[in-house]
Protein backbone atom coordinates (compact mmCIF):
# COMPACT_ATOMS: atom_id res chain seq x y z
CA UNK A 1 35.08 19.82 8.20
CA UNK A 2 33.58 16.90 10.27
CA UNK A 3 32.35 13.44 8.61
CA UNK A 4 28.77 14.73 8.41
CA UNK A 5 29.51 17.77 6.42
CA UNK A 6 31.65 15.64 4.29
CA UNK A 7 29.07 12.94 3.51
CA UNK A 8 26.34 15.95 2.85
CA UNK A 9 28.89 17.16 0.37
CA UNK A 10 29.58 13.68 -1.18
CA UNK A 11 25.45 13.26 -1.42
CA UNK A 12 24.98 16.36 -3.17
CA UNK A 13 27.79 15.79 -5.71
CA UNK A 14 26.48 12.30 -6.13
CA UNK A 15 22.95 13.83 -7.08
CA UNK A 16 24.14 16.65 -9.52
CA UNK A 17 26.30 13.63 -11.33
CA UNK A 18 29.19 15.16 -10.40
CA UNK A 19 31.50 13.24 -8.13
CA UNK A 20 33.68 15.97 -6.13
CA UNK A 21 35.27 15.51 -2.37
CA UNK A 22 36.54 18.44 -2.71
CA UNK A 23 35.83 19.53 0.97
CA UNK A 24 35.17 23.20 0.01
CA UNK A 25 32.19 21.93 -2.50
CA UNK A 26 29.75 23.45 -0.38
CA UNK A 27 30.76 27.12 -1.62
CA UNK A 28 30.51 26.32 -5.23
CA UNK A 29 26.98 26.27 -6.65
CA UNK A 30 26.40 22.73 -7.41
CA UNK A 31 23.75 21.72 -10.81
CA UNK A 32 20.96 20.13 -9.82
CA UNK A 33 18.83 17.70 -12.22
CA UNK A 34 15.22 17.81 -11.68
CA UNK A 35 13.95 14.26 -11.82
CA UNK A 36 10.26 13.79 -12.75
CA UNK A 37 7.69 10.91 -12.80
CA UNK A 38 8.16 10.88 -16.36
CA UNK A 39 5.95 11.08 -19.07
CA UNK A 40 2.88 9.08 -18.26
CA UNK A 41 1.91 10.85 -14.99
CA UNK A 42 0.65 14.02 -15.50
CA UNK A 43 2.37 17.02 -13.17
CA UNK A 44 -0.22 18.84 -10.72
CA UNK A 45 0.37 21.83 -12.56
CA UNK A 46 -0.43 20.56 -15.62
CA UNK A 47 -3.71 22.48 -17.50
CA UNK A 48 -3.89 20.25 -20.34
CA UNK A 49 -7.01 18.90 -20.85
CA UNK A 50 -5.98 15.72 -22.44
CA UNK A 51 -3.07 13.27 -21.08
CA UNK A 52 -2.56 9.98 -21.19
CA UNK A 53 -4.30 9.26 -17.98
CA UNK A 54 -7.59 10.83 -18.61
CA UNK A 55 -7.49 9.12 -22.09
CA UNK A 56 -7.01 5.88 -20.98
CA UNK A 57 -9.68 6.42 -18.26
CA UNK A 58 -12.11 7.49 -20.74
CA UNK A 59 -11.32 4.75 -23.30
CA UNK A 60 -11.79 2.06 -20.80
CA UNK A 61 -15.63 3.71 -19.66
CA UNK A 62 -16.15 3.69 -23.45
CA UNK A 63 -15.19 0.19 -24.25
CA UNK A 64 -17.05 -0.81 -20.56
CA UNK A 65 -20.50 1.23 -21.85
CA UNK A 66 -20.29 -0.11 -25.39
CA UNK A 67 -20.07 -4.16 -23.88
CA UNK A 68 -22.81 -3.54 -21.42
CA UNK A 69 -24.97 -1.87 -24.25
CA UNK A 70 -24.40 -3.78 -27.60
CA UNK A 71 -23.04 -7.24 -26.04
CA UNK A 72 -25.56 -7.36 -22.62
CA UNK A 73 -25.18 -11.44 -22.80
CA UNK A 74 -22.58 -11.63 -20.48
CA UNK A 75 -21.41 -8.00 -19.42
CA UNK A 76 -24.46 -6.69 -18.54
CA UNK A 77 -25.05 -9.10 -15.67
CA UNK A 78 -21.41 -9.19 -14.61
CA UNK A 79 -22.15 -5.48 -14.57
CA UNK A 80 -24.93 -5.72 -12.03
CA UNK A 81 -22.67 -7.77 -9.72
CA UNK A 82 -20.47 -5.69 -9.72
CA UNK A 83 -22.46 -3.26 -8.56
CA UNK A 84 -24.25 -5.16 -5.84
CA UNK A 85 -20.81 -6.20 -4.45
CA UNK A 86 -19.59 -2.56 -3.88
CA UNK A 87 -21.06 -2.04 -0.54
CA UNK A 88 -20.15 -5.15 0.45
CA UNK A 89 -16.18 -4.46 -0.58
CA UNK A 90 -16.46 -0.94 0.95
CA UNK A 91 -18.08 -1.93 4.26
CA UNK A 92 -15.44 -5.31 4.52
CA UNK A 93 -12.31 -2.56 3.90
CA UNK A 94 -13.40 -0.75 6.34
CA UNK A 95 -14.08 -2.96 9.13
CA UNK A 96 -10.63 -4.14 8.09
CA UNK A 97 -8.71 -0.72 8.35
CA UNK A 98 -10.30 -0.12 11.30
CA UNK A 99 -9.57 -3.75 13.04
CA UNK A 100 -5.84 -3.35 11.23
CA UNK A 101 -5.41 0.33 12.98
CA UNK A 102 -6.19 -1.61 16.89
CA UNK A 103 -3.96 -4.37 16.07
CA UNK A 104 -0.93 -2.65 14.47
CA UNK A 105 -0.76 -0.28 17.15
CA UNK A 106 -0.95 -2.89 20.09
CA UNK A 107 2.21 -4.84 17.93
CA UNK A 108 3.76 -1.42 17.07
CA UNK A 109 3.68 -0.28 20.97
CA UNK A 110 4.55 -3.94 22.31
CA UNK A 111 7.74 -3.83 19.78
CA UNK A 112 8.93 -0.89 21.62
CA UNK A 113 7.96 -2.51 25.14
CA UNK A 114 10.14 -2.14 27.60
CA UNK A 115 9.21 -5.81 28.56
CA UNK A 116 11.54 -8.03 26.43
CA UNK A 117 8.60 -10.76 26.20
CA UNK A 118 6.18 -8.64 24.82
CA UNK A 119 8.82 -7.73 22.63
CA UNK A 120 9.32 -11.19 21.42
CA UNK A 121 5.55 -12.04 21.12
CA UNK A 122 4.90 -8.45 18.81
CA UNK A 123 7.94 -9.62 16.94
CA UNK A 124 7.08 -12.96 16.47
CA UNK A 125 3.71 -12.32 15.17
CA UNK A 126 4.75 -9.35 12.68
CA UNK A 127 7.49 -11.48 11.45
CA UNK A 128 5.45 -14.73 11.04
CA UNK A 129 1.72 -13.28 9.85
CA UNK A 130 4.11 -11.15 6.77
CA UNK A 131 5.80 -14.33 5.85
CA UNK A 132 2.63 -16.03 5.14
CA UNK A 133 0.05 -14.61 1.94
CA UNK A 134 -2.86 -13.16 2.18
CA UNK A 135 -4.68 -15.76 0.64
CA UNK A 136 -3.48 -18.27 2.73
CA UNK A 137 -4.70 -16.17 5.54
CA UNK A 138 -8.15 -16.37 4.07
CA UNK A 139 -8.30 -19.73 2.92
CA UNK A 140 -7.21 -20.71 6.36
CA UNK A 141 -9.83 -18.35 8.32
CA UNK A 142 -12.52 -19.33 6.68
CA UNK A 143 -12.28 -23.19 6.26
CA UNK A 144 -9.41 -24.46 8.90
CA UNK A 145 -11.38 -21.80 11.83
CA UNK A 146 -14.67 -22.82 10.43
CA UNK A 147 -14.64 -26.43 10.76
CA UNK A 148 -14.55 -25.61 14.49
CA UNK A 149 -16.46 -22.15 15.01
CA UNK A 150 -19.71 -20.78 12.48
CA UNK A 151 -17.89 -18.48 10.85
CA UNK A 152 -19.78 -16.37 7.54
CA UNK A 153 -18.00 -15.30 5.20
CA UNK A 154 -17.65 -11.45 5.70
CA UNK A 155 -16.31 -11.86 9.41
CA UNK A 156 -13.54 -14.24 7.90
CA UNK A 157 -12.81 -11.65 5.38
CA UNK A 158 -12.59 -9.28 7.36
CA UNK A 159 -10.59 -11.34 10.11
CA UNK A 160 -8.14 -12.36 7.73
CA UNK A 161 -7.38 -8.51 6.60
CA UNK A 162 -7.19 -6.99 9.90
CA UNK A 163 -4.64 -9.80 10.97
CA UNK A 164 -2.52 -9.68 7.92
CA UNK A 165 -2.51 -5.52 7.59
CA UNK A 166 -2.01 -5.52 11.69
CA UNK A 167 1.38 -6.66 11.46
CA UNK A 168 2.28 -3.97 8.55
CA UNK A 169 0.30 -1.52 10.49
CA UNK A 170 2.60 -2.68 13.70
CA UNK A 171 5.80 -2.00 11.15
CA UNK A 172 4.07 1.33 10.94
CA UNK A 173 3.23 2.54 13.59
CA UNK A 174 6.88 0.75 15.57
């Protein structure tokens, strides 16, 4: 038995809690646990109508109705923000996927360059733009880049996302 089949053998033994090297393990019918997500998460196959998750969903639109309707002071405006800004978060996650999907696949293909300085650079930046926060990012965008270009808002949102989920997307796609 080679060093693969051995390891295979050790893996499954290690997963059925049962800690055998017996080399000849592979004949004999090994227990298997089944692991779940555990109680909280519902299975796929699961036809109750009420779990924990649709519960909790349904208690929070509850409590979220009842504010808006019998406290509108505060919630119901915060409300109609909210709404108005949906668009706005949908249309700047976008752009950002999008702009993330161009520049995470130049870095992924210029880690696997054959040219060792276009390895370097792709490296450099994934390793460099991941050390630093997102909100650094945007802080940084929008007031260090706007003092010397007009930049709004949105574009330095969006800037900021597509540069910092470029180099995961290069990890990615590498």
């Amino acid at each position: 038995m080679n060093d693969q089949e051995l390891d295979e053998v050790k893996l499954q033994a290690v997963r059925a809690k049962v800690l055998s090297t017996d080399p000849h393990a592979t004949r004999k019918k090994i227990p298997t646990i089944t692991m779940t997500d555990g109680v909280l998460i519902p299975r796929k196959d699961s036809g109750h109508l009420f779990n924990s998750w649709r519960i909790t969903f349904l208690g929070a639109l509850i409590l979220l109705a009842f504010l808006v309707i019998f406290r509108p002071d505060p919630y119901r405006s915060i409300f109609l923000v909210t709404i108005k800004g949906a668009p706005v978060t949908f249309q700047a996650t976008i752009f950002a996927i999008i702009g993330a999907i161009v520049i995470g696949t130049i870095t992924g293909l210029g880690s696997v360059s054959k040219k060792h300085w276009v390895n370097i650079i792709s490296g450099i930046y994934v390793e460099t733009i991941r050390g630093i926060p997102l909100l650094v990012q945007l802080i940084f965008i929008y007031y260090a880049m706007g003092r010397f270009f007009k930049i709004e808002g949105m574009v330095a949102a969006v800037t900021a996302l597509a540069i910092c989920f470029g180099a995961y997307m290069g990890e990615i796609v590498r």
